[in-house]
PDB file of N, CA and C in Angstrom:
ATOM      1  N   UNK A   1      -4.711   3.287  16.798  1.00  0.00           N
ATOM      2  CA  UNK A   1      -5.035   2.234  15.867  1.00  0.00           C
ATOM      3  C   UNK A   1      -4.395   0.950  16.354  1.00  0.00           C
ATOM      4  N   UNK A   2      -5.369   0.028  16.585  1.00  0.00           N
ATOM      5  CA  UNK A   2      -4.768  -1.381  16.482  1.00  0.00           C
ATOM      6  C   UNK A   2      -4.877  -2.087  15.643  1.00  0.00           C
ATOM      7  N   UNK A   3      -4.405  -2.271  14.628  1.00  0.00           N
ATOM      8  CA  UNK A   3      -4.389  -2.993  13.554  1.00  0.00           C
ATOM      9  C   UNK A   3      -3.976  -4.366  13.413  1.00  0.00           C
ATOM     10  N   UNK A   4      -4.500  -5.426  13.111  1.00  0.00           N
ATOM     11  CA  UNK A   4      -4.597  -6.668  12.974  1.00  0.00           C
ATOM     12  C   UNK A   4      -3.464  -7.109  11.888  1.00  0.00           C
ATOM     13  N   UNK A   5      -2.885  -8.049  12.310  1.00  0.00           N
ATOM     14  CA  UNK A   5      -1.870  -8.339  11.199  1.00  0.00           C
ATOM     15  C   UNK A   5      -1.953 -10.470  11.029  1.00  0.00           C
ATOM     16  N   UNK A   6      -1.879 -10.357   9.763  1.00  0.00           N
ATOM     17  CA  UNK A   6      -1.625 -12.282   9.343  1.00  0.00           C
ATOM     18  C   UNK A   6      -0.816 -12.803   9.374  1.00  0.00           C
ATOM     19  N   UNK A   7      -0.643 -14.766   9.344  1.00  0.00           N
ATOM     20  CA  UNK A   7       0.724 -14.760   8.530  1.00  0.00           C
ATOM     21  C   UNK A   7       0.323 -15.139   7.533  1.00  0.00           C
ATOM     22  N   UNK A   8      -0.051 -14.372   6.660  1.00  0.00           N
ATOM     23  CA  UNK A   8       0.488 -14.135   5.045  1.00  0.00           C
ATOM     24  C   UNK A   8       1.975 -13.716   4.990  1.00  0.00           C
ATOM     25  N   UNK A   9       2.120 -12.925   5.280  1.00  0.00           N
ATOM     26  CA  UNK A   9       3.973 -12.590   5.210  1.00  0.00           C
ATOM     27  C   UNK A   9       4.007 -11.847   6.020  1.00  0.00           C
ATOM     28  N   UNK A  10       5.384 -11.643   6.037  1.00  0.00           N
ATOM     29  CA  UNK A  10       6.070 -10.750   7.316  1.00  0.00           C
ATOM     30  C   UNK A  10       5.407  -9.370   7.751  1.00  0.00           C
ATOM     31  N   UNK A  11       5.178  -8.980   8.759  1.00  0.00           N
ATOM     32  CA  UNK A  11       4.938  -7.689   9.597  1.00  0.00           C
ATOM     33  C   UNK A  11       5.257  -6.502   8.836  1.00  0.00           C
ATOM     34  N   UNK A  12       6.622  -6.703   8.787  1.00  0.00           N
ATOM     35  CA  UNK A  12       7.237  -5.674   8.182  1.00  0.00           C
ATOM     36  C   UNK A  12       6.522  -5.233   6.742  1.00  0.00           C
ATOM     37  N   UNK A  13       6.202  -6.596   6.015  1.00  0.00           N
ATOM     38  CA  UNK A  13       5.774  -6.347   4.790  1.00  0.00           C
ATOM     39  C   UNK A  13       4.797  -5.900   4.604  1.00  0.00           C
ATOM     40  N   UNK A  14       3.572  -6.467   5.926  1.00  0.00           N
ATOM     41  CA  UNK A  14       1.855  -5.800   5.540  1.00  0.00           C
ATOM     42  C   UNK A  14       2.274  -4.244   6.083  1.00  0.00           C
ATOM     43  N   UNK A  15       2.950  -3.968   6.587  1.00  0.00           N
ATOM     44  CA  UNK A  15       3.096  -2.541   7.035  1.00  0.00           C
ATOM     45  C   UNK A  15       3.409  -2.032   5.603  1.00  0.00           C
ATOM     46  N   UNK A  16       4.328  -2.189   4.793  1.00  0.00           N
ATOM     47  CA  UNK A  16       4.628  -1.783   3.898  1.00  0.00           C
ATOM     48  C   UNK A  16       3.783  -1.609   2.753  1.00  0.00           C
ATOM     49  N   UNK A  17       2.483  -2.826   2.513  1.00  0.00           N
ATOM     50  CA  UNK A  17       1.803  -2.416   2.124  1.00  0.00           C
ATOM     51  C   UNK A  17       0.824  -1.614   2.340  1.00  0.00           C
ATOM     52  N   UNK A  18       0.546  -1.589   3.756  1.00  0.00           N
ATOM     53  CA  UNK A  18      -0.323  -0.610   4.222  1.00  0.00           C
ATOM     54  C   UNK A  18       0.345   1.005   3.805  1.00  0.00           C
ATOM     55  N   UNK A  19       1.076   1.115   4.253  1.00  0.00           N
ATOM     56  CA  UNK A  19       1.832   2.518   3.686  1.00  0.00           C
ATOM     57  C   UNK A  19       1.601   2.536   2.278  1.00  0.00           C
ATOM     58  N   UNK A  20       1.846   1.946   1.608  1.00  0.00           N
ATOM     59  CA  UNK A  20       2.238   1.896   0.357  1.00  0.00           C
ATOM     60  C   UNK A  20       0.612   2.324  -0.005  1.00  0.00           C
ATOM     61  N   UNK A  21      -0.678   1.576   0.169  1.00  0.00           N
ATOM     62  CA  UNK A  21      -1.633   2.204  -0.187  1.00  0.00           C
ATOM     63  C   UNK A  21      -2.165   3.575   0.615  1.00  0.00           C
ATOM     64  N   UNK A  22      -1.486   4.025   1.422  1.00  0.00           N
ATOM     65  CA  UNK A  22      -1.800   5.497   1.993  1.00  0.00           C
ATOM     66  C   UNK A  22      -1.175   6.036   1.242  1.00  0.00           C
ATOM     67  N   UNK A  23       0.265   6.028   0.642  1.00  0.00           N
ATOM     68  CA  UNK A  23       0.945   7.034  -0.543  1.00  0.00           C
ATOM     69  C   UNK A  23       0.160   6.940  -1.704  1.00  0.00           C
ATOM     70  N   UNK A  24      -0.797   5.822  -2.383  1.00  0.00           N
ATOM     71  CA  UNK A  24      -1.294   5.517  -3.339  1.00  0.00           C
ATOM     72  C   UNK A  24      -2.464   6.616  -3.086  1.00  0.00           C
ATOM     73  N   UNK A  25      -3.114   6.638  -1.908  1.00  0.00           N
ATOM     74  CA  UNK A  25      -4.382   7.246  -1.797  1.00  0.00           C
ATOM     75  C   UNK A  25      -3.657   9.117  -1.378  1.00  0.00           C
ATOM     76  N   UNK A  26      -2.459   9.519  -1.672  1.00  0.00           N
ATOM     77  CA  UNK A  26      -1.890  10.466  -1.682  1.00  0.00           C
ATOM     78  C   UNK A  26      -1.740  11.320  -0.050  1.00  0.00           C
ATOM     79  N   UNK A  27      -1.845  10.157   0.813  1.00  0.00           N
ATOM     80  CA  UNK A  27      -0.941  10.467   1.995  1.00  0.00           C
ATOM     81  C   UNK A  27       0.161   9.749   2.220  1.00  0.00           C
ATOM     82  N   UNK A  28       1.095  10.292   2.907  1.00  0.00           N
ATOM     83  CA  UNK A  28       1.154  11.807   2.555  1.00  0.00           C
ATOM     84  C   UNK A  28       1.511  12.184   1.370  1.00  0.00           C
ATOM     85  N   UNK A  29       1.132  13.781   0.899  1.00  0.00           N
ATOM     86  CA  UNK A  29       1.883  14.018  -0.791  1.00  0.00           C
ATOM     87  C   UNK A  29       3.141  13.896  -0.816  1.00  0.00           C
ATOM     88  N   UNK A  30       3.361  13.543  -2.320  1.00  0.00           N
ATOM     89  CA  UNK A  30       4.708  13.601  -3.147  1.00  0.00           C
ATOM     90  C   UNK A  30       5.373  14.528  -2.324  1.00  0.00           C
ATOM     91  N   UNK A  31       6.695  14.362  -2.060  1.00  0.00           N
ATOM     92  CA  UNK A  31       7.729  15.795  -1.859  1.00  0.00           C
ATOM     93  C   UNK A  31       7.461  16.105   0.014  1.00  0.00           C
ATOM     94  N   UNK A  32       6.171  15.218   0.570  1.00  0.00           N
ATOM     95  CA  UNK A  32       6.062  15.334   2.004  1.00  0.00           C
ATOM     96  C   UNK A  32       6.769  14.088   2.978  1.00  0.00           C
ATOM     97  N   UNK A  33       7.117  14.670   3.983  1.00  0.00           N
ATOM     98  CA  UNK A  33       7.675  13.617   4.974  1.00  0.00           C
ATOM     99  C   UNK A  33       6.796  12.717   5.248  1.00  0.00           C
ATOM    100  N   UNK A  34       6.902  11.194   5.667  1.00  0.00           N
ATOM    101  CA  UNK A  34       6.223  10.178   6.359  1.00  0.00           C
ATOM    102  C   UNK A  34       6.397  10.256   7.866  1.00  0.00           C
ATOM    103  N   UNK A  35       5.362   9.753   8.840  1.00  0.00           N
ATOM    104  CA  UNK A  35       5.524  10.174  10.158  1.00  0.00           C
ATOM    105  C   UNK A  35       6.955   9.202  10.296  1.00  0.00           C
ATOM    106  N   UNK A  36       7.249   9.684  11.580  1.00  0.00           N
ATOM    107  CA  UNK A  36       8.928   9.358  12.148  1.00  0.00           C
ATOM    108  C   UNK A  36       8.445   7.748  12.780  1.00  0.00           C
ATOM    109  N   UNK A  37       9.404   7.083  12.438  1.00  0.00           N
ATOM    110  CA  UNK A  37      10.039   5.672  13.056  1.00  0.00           C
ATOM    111  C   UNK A  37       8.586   5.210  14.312  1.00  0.00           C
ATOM    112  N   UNK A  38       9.032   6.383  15.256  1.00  0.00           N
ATOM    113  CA  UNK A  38       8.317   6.118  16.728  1.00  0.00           C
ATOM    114  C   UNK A  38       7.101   6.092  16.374  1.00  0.00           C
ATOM    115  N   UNK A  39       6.499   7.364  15.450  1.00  0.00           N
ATOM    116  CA  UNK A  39       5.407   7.406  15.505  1.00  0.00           C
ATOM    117  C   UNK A  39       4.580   6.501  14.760  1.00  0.00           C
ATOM    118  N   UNK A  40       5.019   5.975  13.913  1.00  0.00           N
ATOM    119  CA  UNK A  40       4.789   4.248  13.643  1.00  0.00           C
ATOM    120  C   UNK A  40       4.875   3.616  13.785  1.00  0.00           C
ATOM    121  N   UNK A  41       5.598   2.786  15.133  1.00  0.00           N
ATOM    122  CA  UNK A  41       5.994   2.105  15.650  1.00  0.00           C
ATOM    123  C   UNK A  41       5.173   2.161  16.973  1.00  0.00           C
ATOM    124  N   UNK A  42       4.647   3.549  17.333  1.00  0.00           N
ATOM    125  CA  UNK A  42       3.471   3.314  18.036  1.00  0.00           C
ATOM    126  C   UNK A  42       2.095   3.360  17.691  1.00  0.00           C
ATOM    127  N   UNK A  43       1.596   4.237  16.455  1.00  0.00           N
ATOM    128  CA  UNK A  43       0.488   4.260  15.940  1.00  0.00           C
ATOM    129  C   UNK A  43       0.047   2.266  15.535  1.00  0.00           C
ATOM    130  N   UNK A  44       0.986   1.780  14.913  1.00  0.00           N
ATOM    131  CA  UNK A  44       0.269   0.144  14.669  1.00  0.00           C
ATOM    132  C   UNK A  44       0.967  -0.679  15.695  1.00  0.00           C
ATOM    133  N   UNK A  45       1.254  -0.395  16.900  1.00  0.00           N
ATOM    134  CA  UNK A  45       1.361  -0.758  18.084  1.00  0.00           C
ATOM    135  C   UNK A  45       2.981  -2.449  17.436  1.00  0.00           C
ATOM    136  N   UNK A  46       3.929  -1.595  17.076  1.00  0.00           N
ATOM    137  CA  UNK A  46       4.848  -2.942  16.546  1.00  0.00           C
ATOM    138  C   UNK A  46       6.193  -2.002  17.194  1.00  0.00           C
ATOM    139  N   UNK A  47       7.062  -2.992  17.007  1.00  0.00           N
ATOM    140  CA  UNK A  47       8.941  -2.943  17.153  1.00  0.00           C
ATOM    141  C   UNK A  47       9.255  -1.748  16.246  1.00  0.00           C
ATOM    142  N   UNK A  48      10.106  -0.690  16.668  1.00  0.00           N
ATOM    143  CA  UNK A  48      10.819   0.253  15.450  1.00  0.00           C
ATOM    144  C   UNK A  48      11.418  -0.628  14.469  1.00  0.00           C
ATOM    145  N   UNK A  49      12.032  -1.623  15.151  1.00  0.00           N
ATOM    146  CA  UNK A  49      12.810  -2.304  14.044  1.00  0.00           C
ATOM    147  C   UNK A  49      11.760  -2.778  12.931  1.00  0.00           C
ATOM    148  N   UNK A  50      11.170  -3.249  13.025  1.00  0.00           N
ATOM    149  CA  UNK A  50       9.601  -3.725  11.729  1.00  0.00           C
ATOM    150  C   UNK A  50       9.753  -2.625  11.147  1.00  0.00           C
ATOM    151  N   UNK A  51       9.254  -1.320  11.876  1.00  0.00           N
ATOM    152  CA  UNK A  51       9.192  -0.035  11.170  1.00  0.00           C
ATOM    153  C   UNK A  51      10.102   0.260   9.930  1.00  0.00           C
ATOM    154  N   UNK A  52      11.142   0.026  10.855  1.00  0.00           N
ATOM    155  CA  UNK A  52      12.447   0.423  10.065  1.00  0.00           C
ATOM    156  C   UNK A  52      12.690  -0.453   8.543  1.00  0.00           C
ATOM    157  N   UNK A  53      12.198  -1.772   8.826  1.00  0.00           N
ATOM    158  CA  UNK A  53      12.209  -2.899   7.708  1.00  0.00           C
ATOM    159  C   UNK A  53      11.463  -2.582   6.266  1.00  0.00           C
ATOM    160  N   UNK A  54      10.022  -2.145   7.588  1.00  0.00           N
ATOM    161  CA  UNK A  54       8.962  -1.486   6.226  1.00  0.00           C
ATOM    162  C   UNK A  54       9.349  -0.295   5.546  1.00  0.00           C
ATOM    163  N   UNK A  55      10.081   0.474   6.001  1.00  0.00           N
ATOM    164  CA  UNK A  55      10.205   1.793   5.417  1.00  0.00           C
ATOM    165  C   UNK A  55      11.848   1.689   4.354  1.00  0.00           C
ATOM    166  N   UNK A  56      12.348   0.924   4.787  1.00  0.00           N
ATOM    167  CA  UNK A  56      13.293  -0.099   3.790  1.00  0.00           C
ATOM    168  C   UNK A  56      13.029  -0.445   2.852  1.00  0.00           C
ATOM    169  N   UNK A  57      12.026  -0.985   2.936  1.00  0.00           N
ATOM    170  CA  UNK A  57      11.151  -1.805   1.700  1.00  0.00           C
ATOM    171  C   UNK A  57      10.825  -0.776   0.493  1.00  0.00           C
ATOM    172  N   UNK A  58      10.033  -0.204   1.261  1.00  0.00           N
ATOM    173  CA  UNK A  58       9.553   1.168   0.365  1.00  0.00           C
ATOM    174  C   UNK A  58      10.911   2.143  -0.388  1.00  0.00           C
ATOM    175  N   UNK A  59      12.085   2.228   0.258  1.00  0.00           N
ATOM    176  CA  UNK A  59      12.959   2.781   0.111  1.00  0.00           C
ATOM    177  C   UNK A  59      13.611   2.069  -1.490  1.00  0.00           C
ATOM    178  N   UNK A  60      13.649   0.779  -0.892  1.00  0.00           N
ATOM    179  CA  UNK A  60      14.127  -0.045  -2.313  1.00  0.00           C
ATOM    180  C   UNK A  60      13.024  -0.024  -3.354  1.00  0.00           C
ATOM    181  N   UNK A  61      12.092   0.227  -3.069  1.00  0.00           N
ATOM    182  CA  UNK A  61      10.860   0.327  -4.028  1.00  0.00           C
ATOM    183  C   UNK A  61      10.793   1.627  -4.500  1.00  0.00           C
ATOM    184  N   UNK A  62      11.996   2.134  -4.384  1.00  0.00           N
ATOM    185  CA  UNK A  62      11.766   3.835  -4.436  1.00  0.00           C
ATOM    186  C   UNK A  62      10.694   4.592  -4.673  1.00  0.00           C
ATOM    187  N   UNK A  63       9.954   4.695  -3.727  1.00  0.00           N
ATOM    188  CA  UNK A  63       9.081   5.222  -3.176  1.00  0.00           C
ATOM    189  C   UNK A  63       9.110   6.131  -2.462  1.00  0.00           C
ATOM    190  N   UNK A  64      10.110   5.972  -1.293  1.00  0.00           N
ATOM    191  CA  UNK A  64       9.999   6.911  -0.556  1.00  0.00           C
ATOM    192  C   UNK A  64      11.656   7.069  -0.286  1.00  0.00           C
ATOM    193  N   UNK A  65      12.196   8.196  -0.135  1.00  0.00           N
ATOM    194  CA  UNK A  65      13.602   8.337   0.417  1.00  0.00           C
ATOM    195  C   UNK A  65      13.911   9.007   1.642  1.00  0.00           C
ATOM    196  N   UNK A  66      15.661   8.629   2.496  1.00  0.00           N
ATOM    197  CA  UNK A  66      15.591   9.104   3.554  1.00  0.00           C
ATOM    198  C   UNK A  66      16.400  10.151   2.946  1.00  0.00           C
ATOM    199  N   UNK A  67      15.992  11.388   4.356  1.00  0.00           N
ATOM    200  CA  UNK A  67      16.945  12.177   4.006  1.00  0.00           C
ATOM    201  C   UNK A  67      17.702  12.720   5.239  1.00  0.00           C
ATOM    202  N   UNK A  68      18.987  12.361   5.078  1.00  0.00           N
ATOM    203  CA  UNK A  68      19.704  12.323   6.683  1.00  0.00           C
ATOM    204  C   UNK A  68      19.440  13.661   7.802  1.00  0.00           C
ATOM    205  N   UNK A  69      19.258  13.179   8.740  1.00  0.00           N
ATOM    206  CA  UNK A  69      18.628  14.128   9.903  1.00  0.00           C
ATOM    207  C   UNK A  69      17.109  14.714   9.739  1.00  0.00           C
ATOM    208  N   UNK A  70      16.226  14.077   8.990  1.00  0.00           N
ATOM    209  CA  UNK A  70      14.874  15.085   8.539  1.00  0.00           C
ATOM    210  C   UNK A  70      13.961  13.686   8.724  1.00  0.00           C
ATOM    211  N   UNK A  71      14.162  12.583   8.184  1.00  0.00           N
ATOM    212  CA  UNK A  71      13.459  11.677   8.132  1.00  0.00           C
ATOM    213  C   UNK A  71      13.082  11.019   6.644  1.00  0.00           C
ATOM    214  N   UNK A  72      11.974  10.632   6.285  1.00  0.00           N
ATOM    215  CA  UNK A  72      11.656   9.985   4.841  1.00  0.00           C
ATOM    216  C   UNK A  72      10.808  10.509   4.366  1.00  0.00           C
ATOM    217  N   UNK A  73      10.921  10.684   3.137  1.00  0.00           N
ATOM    218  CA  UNK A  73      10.421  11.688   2.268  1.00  0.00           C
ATOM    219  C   UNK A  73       9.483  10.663   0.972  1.00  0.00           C
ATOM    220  N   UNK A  74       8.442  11.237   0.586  1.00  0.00           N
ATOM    221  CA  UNK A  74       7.486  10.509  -0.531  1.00  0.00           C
ATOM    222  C   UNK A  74       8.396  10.886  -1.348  1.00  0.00           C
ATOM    223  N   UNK A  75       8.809  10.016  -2.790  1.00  0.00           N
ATOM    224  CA  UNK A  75       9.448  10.497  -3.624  1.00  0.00           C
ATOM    225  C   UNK A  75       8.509  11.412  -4.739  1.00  0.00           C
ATOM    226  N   UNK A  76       8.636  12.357  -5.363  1.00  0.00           N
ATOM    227  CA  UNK A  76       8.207  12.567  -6.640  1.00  0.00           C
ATOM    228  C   UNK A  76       7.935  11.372  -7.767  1.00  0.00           C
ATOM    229  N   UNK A  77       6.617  11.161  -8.059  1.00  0.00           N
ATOM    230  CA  UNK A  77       6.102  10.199  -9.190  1.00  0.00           C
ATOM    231  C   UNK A  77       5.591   8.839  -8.607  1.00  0.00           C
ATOM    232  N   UNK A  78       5.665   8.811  -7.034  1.00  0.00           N
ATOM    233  CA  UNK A  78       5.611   7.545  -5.928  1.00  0.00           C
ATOM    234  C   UNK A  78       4.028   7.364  -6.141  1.00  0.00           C
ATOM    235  N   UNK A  79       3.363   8.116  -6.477  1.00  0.00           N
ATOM    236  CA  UNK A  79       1.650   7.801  -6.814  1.00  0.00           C
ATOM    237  C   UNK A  79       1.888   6.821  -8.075  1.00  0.00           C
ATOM    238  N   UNK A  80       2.550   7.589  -8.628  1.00  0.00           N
ATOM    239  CA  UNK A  80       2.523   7.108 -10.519  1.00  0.00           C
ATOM    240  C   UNK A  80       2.805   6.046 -10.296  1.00  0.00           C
ATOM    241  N   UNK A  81       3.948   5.936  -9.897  1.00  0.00           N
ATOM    242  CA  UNK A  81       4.646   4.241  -9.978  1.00  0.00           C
ATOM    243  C   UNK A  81       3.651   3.158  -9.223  1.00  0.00           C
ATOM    244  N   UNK A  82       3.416   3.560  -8.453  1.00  0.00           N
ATOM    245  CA  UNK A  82       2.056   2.831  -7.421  1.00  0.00           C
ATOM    246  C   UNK A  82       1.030   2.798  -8.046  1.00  0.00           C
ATOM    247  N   UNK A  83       0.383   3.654  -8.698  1.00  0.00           N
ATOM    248  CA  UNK A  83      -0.675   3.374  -9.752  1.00  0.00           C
ATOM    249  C   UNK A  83      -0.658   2.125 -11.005  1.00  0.00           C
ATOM    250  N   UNK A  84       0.671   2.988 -11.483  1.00  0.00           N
ATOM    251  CA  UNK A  84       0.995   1.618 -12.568  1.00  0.00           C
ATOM    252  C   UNK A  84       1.071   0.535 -12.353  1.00  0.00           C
ATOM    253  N   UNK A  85       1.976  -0.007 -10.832  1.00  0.00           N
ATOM    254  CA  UNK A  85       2.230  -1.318 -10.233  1.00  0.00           C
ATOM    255  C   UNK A  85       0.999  -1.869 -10.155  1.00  0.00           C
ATOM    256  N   UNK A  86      -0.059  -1.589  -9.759  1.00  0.00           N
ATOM    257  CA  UNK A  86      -1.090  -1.794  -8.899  1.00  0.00           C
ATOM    258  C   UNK A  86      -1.966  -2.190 -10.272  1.00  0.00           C
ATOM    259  N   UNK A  87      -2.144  -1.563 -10.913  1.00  0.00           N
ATOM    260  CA  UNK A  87      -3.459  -1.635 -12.396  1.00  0.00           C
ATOM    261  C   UNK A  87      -2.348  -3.251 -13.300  1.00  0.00           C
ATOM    262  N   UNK A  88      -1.406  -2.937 -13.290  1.00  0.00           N
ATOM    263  CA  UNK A  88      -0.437  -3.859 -13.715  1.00  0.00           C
ATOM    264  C   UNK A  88      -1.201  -5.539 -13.063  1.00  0.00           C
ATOM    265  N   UNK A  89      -0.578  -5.476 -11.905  1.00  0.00           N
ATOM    266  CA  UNK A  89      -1.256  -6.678 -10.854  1.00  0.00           C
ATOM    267  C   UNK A  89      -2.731  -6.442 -10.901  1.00  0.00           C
ATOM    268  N   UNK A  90      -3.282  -5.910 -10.952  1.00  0.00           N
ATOM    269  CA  UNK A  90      -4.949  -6.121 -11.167  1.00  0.00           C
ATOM    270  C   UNK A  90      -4.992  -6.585 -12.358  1.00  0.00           C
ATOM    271  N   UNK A  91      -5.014  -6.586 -13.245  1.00  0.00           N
ATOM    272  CA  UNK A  91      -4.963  -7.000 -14.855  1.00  0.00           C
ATOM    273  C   UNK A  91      -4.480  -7.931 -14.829  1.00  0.00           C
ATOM    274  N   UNK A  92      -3.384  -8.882 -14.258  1.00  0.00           N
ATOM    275  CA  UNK A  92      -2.643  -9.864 -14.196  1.00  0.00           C
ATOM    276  C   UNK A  92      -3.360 -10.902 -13.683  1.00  0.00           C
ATOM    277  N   UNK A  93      -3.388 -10.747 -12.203  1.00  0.00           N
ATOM    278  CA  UNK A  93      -3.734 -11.552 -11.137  1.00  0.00           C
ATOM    279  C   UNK A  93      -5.100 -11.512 -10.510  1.00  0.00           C
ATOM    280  N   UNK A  94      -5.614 -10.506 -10.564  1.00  0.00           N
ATOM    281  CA  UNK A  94      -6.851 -10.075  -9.784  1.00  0.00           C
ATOM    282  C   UNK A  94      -7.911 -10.106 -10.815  1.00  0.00           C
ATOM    283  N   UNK A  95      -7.830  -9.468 -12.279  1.00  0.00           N
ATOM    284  CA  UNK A  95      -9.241  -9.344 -12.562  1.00  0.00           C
ATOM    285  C   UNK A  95      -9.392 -11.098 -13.242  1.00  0.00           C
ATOM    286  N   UNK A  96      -8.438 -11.557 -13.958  1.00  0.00           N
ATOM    287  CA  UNK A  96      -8.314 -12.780 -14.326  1.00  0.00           C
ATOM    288  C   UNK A  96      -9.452 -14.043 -13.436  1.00  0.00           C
ATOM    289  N   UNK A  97      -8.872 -13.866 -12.079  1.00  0.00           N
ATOM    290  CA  UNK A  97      -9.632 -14.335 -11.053  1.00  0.00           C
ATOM    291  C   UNK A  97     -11.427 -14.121 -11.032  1.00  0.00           C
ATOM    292  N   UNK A  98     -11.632 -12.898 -10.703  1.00  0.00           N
ATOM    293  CA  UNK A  98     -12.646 -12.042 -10.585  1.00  0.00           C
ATOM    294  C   UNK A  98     -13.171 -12.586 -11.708  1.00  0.00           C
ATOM    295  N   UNK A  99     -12.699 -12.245 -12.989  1.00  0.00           N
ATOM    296  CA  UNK A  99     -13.798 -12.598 -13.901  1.00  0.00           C
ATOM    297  C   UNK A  99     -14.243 -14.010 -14.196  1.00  0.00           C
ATOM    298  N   UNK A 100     -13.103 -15.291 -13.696  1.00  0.00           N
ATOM    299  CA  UNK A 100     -13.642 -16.524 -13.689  1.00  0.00           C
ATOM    300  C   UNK A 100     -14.974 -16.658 -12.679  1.00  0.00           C
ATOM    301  N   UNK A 101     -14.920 -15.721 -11.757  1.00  0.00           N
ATOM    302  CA  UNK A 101     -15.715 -15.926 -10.290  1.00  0.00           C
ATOM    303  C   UNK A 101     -17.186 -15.262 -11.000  1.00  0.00           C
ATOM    304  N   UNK A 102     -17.262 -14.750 -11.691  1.00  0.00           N
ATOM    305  CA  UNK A 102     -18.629 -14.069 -12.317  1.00  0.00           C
ATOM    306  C   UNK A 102     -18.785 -14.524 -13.421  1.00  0.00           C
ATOM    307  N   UNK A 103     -17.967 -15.180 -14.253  1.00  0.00           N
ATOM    308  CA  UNK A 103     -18.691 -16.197 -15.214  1.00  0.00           C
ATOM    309  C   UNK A 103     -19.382 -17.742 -14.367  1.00  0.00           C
ATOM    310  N   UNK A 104     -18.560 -18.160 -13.370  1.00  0.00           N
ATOM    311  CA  UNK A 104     -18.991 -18.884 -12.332  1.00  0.00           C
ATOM    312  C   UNK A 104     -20.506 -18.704 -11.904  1.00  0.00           C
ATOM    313  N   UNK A 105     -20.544 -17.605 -11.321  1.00  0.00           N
ATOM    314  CA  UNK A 105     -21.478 -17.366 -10.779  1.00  0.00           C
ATOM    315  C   UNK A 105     -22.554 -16.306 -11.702  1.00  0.00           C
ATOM    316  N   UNK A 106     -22.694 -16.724 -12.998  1.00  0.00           N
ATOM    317  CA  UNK A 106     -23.375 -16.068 -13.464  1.00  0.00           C
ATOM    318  C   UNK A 106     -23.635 -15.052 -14.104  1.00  0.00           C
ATOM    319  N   UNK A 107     -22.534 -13.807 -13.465  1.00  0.00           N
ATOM    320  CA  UNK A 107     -23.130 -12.753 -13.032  1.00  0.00           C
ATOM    321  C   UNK A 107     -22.581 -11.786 -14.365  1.00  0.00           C
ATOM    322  N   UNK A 108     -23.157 -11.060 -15.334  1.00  0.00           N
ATOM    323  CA  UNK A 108     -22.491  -9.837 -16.542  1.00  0.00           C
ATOM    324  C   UNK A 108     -22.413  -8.781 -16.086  1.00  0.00           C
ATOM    325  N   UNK A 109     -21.708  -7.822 -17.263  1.00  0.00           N
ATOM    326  CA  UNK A 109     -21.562  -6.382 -16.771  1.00  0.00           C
ATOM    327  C   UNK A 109     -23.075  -5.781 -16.245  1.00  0.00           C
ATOM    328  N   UNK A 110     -24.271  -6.380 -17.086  1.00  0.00           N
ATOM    329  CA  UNK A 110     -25.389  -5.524 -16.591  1.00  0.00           C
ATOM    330  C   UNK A 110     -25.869  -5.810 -14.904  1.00  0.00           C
ATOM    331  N   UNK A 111     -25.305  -7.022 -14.422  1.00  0.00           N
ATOM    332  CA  UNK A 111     -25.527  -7.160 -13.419  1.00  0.00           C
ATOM    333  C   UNK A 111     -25.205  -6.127 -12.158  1.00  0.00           C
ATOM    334  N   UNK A 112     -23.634  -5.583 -12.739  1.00  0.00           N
ATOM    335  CA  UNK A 112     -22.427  -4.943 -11.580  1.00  0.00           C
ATOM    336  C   UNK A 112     -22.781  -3.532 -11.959  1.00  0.00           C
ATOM    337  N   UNK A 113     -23.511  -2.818 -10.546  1.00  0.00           N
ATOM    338  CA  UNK A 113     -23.827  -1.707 -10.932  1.00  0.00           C
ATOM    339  C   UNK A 113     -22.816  -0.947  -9.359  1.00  0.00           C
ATOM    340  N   UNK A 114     -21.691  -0.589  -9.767  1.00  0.00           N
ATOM    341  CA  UNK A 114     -21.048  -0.187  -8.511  1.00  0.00           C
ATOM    342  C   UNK A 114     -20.775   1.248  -8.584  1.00  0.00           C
ATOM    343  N   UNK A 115     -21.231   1.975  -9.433  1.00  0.00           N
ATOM    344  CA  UNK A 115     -21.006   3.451  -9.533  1.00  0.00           C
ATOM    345  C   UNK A 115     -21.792   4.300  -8.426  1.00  0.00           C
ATOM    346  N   UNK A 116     -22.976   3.481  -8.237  1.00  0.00           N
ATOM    347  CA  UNK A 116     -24.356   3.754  -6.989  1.00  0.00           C
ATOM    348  C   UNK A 116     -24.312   2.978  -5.822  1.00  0.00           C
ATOM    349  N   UNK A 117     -23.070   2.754  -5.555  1.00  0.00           N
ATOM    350  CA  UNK A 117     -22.961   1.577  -4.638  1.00  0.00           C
ATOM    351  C   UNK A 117     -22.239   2.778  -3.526  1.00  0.00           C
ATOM    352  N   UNK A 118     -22.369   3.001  -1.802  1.00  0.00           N
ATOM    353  CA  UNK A 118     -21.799   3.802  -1.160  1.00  0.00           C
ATOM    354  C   UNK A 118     -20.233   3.785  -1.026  1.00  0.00           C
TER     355      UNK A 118
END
């Protein structure tokens, strides 16, 4: 994987969110290890140290914990909390937006048919 990164914010951080929505989408499960340092550090082609920053991040976000000599571990409830965070900030920031952009442009619920959408 070569993955493209912005400056919107730091390296470390889109990594973190990138992880952060693979635990959301339940990789890896609750109670399972995250791949090791290297192997993220070569899979999105970056510095261990970034690695290390992002998986920090997550750590303080308790999300995920280390566990000495084994590596980092998904915490138990790390979906939940990620779920909640996430519907939280959508409701806040995102649909607020969204729905100015479709009164804008027109568009009602009968319009948005995304259940049949691939």
């Amino acid at each position: 994987m070569n993955p493209t990164w912005n400056d919107s914010s730091p390296i470390y951080q889109q990594l973190a969110d990138r992880l952060a929505v693979q635990l959301l989408d339940g990789a890896p499960p609750e109670g399972e290890a995250l791949p090791s340092v290297r192997a993220l550090a070569s899979q999105y082609v970056i510095n261990p140290l970034t690695v290390g920053r992002a998986l920090q991040a997550l750590v303080d976000q308790q999300l995920i914990e280390p566990r000495r000599g084994m590596g980092m571990y998904v915490r138990p409830g790390a979906r939940q909390q990620l779920l909640r965070l996430e519907r939280e900030q959508f409701l806040q920031k995102d649909w607020p937006a969204l729905r100015a952009k479709l009164k804008r442009l027109g568009l009602s619920a009968k319009d948005l048919n995304w259940e049949n959408q691939p």
